[in-house]
C-alpha atoms as a PDB file:
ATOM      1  CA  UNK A   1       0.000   0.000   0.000  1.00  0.00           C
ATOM      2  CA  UNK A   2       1.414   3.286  -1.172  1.00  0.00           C
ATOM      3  CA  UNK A   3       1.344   6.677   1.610  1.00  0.00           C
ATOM      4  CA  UNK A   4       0.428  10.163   0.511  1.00  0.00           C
ATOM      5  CA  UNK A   5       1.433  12.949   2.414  1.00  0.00           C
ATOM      6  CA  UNK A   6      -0.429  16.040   2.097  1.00  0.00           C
ATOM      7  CA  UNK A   7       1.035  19.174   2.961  1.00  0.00           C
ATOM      8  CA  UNK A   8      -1.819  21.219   3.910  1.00  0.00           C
ATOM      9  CA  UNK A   9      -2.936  24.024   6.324  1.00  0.00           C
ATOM     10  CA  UNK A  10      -5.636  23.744   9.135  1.00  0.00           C
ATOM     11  CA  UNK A  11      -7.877  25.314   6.484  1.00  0.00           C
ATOM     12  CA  UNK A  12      -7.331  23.609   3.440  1.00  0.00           C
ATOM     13  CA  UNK A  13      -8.661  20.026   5.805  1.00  0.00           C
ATOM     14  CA  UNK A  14     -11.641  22.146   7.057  1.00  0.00           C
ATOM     15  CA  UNK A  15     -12.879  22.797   3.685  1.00  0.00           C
ATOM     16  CA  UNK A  16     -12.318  19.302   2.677  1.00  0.00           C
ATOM     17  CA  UNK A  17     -13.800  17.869   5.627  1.00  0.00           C
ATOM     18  CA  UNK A  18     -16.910  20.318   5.292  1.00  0.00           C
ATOM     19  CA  UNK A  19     -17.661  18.691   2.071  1.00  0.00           C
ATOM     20  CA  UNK A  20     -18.206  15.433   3.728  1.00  0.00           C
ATOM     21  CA  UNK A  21     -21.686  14.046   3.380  1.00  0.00           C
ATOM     22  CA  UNK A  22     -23.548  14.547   7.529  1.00  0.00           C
ATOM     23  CA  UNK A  23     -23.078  10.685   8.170  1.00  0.00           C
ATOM     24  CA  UNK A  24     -19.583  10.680   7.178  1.00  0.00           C
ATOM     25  CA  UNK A  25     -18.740  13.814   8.995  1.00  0.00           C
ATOM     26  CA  UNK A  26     -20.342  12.781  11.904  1.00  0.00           C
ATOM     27  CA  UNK A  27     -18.536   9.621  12.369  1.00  0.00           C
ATOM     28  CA  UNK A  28     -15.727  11.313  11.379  1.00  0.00           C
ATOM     29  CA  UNK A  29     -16.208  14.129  14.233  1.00  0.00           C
ATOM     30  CA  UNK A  30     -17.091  10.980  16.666  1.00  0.00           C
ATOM     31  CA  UNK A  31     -13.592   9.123  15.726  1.00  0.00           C
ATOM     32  CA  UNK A  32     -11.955  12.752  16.202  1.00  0.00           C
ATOM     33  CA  UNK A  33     -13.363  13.444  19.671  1.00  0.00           C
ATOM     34  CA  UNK A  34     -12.707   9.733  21.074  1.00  0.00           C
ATOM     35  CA  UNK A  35      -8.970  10.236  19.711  1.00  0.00           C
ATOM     36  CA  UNK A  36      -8.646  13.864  21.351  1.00  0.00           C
ATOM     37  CA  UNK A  37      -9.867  12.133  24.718  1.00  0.00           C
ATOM     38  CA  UNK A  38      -7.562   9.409  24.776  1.00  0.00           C
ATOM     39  CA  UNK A  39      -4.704  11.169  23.930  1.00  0.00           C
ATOM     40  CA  UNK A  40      -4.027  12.899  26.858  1.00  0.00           C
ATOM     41  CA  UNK A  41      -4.908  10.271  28.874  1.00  0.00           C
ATOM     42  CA  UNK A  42      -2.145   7.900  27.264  1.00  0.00           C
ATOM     43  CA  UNK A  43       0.150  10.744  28.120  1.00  0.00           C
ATOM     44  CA  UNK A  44      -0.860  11.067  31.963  1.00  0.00           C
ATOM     45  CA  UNK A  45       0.022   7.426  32.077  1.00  0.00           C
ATOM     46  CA  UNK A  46       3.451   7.402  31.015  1.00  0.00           C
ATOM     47  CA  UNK A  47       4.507   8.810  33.982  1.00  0.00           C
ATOM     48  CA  UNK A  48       3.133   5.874  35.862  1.00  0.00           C
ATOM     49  CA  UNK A  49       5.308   3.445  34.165  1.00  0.00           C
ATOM     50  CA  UNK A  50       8.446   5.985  35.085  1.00  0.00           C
ATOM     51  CA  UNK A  51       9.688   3.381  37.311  1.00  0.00           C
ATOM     52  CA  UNK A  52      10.389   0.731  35.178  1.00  0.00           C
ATOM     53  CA  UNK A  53      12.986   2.462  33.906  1.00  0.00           C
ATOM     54  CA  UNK A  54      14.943   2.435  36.853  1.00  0.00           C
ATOM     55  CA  UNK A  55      17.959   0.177  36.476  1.00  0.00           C
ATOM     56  CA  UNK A  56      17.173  -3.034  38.172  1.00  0.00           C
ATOM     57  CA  UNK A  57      13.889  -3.512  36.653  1.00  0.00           C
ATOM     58  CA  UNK A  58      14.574  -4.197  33.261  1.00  0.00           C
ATOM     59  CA  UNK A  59      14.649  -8.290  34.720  1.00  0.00           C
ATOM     60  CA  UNK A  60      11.613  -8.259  32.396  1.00  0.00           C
ATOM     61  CA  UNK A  61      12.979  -6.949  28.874  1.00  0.00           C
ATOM     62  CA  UNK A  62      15.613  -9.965  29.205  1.00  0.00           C
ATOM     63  CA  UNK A  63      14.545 -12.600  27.263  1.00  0.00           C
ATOM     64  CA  UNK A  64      13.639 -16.190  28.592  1.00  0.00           C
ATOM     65  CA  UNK A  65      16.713 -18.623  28.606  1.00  0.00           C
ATOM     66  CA  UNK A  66      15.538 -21.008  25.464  1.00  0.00           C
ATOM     67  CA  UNK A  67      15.739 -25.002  26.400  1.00  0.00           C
END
């Protein structure tokens, strides 16, 4: 599968996303806002997992000894 990157402003995707037929915008607006909440909350958990990078608890990034 190819990738196409766009270069364009803030504006240029609100006019194309304006265009949208209601049903596709609003799923698109719900997939938007569920995105926009989770976001920050994956960032306030990072700094839960802080302390596994401590040295001395990296035990679990070894691999298992193969038999």
């Amino acid at each position: 599968m190819s990738h196409i990157i766009l270069d364009l402003s803030l504006d240029e995707v609100r006019t194309i996303v304006f265009q949208l037929p209601s049903a596709e915008l609003l799923s698109l607006a719900e997939e938007i806002d569920e995105r926009a909440e989770t976001l920050p909350l994956m960032k306030l958990a990072e700094t839960s997992f802080q302390e596994w990078n401590e040295p001395g608890e990296d035990l679990y990034d070894e691999q298992s000894p193969t038999r």
